[in-house]
PDB file of N, CA and C in Angstrom:
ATOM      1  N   UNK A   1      99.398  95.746  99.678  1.00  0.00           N
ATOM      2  CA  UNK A   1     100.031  96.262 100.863  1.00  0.00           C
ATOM      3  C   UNK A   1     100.216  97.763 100.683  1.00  0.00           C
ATOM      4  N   UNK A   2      99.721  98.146 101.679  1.00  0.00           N
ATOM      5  CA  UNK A   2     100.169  99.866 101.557  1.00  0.00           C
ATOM      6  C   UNK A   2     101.716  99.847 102.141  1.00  0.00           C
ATOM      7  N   UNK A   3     102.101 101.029 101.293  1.00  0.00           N
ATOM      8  CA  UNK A   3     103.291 101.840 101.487  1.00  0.00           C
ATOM      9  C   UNK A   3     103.650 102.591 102.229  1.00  0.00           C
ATOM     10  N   UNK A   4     102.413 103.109 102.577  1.00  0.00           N
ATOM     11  CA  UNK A   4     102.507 104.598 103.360  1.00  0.00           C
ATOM     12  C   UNK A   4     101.048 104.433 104.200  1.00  0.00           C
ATOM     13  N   UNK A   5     100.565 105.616 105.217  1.00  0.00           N
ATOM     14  CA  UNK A   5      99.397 105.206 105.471  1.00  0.00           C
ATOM     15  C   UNK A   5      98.305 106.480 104.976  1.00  0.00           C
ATOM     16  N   UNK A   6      96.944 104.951 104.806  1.00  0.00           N
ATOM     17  CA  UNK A   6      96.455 105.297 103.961  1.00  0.00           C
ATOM     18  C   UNK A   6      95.254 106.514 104.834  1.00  0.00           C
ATOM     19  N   UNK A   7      95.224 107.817 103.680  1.00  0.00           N
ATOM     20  CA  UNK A   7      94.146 108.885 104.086  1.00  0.00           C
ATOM     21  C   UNK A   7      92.927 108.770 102.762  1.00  0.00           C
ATOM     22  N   UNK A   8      92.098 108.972 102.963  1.00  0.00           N
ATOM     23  CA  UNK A   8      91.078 109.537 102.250  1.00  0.00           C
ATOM     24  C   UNK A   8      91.039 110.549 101.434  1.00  0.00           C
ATOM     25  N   UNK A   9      91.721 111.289 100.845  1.00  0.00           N
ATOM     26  CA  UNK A   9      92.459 111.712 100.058  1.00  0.00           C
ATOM     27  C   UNK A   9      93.428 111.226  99.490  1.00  0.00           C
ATOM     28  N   UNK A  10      94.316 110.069  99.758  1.00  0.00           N
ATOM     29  CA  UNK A  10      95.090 109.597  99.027  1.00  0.00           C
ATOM     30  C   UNK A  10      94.114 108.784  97.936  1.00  0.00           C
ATOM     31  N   UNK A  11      92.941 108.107  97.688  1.00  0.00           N
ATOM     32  CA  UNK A  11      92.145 107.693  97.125  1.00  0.00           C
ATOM     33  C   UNK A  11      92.430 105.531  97.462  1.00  0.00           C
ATOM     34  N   UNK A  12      91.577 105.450  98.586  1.00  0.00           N
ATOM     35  CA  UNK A  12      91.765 104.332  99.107  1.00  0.00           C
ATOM     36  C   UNK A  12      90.794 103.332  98.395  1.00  0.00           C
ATOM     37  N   UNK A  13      91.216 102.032  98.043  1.00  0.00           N
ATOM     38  CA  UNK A  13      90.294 100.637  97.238  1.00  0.00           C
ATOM     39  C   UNK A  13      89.226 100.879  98.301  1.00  0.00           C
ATOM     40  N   UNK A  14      87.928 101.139  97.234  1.00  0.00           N
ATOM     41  CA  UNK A  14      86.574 101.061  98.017  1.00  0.00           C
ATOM     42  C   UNK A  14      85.888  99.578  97.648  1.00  0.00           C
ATOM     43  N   UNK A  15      85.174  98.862  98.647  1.00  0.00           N
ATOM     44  CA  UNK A  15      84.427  97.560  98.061  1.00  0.00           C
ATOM     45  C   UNK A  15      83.434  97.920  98.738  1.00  0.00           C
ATOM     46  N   UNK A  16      82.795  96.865  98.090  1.00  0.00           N
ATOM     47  CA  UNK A  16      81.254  96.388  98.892  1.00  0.00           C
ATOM     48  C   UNK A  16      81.088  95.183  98.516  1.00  0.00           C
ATOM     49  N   UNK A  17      80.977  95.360 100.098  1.00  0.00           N
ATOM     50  CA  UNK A  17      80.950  93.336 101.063  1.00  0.00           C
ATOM     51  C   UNK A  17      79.671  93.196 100.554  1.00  0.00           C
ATOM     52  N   UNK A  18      79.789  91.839 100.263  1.00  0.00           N
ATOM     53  CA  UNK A  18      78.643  91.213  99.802  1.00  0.00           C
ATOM     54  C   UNK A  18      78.271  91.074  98.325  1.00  0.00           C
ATOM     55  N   UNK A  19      79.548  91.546  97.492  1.00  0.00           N
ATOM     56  CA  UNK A  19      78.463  92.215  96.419  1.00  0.00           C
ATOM     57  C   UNK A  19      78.933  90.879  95.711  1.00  0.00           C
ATOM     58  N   UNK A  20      79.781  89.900  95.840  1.00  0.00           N
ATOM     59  CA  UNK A  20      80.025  88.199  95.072  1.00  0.00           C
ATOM     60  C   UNK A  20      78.685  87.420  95.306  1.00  0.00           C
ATOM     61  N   UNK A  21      77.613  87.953  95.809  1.00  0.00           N
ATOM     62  CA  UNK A  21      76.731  87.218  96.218  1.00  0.00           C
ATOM     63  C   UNK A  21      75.801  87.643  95.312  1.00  0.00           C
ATOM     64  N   UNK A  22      74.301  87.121  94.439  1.00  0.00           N
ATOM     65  CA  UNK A  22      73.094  87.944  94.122  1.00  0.00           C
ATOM     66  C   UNK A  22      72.607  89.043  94.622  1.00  0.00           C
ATOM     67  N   UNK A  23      72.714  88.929  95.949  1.00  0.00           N
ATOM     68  CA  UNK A  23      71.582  89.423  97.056  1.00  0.00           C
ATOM     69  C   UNK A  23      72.729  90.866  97.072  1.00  0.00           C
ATOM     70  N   UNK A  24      73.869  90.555  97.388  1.00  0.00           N
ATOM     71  CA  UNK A  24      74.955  92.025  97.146  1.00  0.00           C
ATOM     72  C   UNK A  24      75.126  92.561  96.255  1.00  0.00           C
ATOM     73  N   UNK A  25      75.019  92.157  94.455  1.00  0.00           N
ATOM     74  CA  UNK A  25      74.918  92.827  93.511  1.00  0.00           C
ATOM     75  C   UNK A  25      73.953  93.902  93.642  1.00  0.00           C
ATOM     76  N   UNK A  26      72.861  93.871  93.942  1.00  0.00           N
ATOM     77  CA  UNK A  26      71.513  94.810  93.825  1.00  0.00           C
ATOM     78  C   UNK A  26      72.062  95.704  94.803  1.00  0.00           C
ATOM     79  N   UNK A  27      72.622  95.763  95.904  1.00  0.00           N
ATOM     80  CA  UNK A  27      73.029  96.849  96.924  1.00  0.00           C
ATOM     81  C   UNK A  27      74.455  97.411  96.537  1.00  0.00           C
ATOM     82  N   UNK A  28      75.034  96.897  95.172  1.00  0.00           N
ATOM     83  CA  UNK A  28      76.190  97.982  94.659  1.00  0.00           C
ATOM     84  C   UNK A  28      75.417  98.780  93.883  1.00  0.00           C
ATOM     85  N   UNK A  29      74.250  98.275  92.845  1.00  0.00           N
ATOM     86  CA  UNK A  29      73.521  99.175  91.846  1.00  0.00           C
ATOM     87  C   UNK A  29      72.794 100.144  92.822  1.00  0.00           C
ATOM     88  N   UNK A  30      72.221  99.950  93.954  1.00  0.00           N
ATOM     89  CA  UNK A  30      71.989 100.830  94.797  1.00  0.00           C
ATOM     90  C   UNK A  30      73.119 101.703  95.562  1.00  0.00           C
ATOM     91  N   UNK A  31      73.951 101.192  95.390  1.00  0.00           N
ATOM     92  CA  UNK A  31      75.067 102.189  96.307  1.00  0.00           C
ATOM     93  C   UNK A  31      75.028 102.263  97.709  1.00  0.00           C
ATOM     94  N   UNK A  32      74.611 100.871  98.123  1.00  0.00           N
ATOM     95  CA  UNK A  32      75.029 101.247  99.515  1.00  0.00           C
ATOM     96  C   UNK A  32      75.241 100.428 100.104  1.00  0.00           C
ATOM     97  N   UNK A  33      76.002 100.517 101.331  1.00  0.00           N
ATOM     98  CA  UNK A  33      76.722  99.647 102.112  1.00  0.00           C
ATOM     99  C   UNK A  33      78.651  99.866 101.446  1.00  0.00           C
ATOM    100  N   UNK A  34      79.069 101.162 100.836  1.00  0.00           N
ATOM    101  CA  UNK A  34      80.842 100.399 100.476  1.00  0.00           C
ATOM    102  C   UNK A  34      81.086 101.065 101.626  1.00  0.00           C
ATOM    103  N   UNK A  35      82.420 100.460 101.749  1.00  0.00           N
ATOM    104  CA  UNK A  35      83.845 100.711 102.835  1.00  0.00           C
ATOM    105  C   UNK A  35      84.723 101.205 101.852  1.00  0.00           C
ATOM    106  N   UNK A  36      85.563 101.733 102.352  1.00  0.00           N
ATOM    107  CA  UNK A  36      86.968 101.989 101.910  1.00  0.00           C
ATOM    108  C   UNK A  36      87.943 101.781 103.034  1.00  0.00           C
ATOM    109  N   UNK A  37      88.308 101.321 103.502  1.00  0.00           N
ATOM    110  CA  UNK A  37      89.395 101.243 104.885  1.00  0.00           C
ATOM    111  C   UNK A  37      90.908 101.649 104.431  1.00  0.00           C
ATOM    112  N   UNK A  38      90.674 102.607 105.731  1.00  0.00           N
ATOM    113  CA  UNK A  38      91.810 103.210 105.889  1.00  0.00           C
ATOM    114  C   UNK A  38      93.156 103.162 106.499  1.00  0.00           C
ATOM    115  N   UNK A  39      94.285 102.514 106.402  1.00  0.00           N
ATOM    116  CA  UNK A  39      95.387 101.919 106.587  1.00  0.00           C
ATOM    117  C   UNK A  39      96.548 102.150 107.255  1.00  0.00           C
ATOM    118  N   UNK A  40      97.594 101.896 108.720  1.00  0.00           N
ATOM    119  CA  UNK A  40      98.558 102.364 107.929  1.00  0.00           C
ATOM    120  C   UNK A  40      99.410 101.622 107.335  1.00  0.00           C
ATOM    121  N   UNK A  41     100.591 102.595 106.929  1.00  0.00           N
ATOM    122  CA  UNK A  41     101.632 101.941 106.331  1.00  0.00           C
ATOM    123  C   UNK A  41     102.129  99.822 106.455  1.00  0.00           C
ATOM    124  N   UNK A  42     102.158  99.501 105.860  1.00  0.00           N
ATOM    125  CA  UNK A  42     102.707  98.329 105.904  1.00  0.00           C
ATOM    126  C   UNK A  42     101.677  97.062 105.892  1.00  0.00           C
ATOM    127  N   UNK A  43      99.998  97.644 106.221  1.00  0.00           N
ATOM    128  CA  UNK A  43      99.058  96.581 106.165  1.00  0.00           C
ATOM    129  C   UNK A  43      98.553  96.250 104.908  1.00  0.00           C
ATOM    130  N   UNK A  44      98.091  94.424 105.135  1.00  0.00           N
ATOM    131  CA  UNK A  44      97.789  94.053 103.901  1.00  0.00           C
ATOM    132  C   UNK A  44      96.323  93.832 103.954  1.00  0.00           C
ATOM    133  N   UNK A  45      95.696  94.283 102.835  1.00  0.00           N
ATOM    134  CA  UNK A  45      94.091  93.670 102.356  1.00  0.00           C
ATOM    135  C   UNK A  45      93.825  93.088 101.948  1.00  0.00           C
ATOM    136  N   UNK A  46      92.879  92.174 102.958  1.00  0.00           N
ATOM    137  CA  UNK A  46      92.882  91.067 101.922  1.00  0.00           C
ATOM    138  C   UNK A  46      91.220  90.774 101.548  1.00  0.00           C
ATOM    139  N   UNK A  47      91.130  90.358 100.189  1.00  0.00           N
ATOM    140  CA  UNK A  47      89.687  90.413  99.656  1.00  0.00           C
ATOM    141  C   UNK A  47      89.366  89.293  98.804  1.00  0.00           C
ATOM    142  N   UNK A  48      88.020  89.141  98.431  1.00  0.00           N
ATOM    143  CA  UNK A  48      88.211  88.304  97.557  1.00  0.00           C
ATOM    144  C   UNK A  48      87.807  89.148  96.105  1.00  0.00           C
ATOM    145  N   UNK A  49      88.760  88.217  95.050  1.00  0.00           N
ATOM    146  CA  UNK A  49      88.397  89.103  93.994  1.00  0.00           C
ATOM    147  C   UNK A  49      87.544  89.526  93.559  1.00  0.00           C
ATOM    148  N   UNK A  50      86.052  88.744  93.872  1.00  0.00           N
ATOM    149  CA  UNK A  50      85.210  88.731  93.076  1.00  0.00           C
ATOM    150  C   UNK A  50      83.990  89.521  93.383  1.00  0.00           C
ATOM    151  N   UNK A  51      84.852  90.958  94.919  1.00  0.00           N
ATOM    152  CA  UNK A  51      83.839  91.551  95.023  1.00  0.00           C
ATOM    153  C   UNK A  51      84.192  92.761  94.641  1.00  0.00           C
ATOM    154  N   UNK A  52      83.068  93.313  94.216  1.00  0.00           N
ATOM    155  CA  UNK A  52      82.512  94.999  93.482  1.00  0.00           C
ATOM    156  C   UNK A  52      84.157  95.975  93.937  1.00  0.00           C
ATOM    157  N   UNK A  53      85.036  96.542  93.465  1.00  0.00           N
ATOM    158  CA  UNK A  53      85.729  96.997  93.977  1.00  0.00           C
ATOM    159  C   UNK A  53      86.177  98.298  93.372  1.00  0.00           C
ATOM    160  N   UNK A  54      87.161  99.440  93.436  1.00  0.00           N
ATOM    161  CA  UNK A  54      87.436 100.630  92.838  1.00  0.00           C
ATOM    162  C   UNK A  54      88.313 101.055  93.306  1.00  0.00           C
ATOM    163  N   UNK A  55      89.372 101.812  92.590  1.00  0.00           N
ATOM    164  CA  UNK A  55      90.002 102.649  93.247  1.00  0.00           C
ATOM    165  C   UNK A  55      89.430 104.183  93.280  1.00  0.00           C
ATOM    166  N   UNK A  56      89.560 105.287  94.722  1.00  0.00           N
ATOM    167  CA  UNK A  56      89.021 106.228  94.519  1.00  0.00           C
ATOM    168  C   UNK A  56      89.816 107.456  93.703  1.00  0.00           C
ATOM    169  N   UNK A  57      89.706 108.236  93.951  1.00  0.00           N
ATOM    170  CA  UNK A  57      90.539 109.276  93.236  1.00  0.00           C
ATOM    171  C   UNK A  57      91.631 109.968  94.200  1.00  0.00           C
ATOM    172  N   UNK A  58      92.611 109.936  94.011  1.00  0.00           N
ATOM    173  CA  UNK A  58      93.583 110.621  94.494  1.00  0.00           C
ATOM    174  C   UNK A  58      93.757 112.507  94.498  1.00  0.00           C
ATOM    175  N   UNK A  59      93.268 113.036  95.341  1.00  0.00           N
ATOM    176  CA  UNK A  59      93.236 114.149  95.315  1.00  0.00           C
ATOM    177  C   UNK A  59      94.057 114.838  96.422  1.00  0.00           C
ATOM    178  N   UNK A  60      94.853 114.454  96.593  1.00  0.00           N
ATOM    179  CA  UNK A  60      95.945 115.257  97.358  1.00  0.00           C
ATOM    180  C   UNK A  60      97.898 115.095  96.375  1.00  0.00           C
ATOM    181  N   UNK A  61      98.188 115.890  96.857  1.00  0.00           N
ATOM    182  CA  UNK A  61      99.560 116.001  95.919  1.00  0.00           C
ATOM    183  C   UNK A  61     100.843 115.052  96.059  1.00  0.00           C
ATOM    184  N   UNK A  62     100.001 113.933  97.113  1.00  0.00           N
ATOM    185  CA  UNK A  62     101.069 113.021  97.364  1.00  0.00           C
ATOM    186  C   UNK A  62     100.988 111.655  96.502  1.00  0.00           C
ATOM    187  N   UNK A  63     102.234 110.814  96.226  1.00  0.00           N
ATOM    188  CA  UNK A  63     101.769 109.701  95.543  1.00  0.00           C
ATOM    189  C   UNK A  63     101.429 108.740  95.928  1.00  0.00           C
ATOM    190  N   UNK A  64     100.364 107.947  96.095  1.00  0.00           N
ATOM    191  CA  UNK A  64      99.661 106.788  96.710  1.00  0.00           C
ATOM    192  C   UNK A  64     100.435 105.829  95.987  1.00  0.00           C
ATOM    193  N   UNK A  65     101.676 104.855  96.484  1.00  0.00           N
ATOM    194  CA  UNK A  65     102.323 103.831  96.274  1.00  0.00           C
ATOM    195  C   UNK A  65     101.843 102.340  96.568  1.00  0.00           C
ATOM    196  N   UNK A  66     101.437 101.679  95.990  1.00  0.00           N
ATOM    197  CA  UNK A  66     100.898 100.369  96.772  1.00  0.00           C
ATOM    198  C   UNK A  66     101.528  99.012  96.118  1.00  0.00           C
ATOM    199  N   UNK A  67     101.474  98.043  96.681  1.00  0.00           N
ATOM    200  CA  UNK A  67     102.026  97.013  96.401  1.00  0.00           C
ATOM    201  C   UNK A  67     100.740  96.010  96.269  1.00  0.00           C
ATOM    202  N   UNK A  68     100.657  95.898  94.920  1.00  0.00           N
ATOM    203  CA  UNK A  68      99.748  94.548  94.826  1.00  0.00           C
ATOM    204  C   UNK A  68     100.380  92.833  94.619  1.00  0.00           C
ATOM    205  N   UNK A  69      99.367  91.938  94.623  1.00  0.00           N
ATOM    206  CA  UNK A  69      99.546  90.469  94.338  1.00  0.00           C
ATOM    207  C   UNK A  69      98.239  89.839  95.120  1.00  0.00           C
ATOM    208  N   UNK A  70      97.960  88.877  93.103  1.00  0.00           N
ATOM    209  CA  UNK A  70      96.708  88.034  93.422  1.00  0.00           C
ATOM    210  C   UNK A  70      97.163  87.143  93.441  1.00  0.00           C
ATOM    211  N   UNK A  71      96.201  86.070  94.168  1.00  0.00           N
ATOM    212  CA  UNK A  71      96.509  84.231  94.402  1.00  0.00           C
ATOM    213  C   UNK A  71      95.397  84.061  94.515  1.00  0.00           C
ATOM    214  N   UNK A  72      95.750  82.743  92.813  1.00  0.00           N
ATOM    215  CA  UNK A  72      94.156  81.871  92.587  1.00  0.00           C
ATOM    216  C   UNK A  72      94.021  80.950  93.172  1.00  0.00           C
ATOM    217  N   UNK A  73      93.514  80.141  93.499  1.00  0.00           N
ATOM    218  CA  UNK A  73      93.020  78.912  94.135  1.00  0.00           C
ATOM    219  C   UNK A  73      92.180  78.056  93.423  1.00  0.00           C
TER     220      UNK A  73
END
């Protein structure tokens, strides 16, 4: 859950859809197709774990606060 809302500079979780699949692994080693979505305050993401994911870099002087929690199944 974000805290605050999220900019592109705050350094937002980038994935790429598809990449839990074979056919999506080869298009992370290629680099293409990620998202990063951009938020505001109070929304939750939801993903599955098991795809390609990152946090970006935070390059602005503010602190990117976030609230995580996983659930296995």
């Amino acid at each position: 859950m974000t805290l605050l809302t999220l900019r592109s500079e705050l350094g937002p979780t980038e994935f790429w859809p598809g990449s839990h699949t074979r056919k999506g692994q080869q298009n992370c080693v290629e680099d293409t197709g990620s998202v990063a979505p951009l938020t505001p305050a109070g929304s939750a993401v939801l993903f599955d774990y098991r795809i390609v994911h990152r946090g970006l870099a935070n390059v602005s002087m503010q602190v990117n606060d976030t609230c995580c929690s996983v659930v296995k199944f």
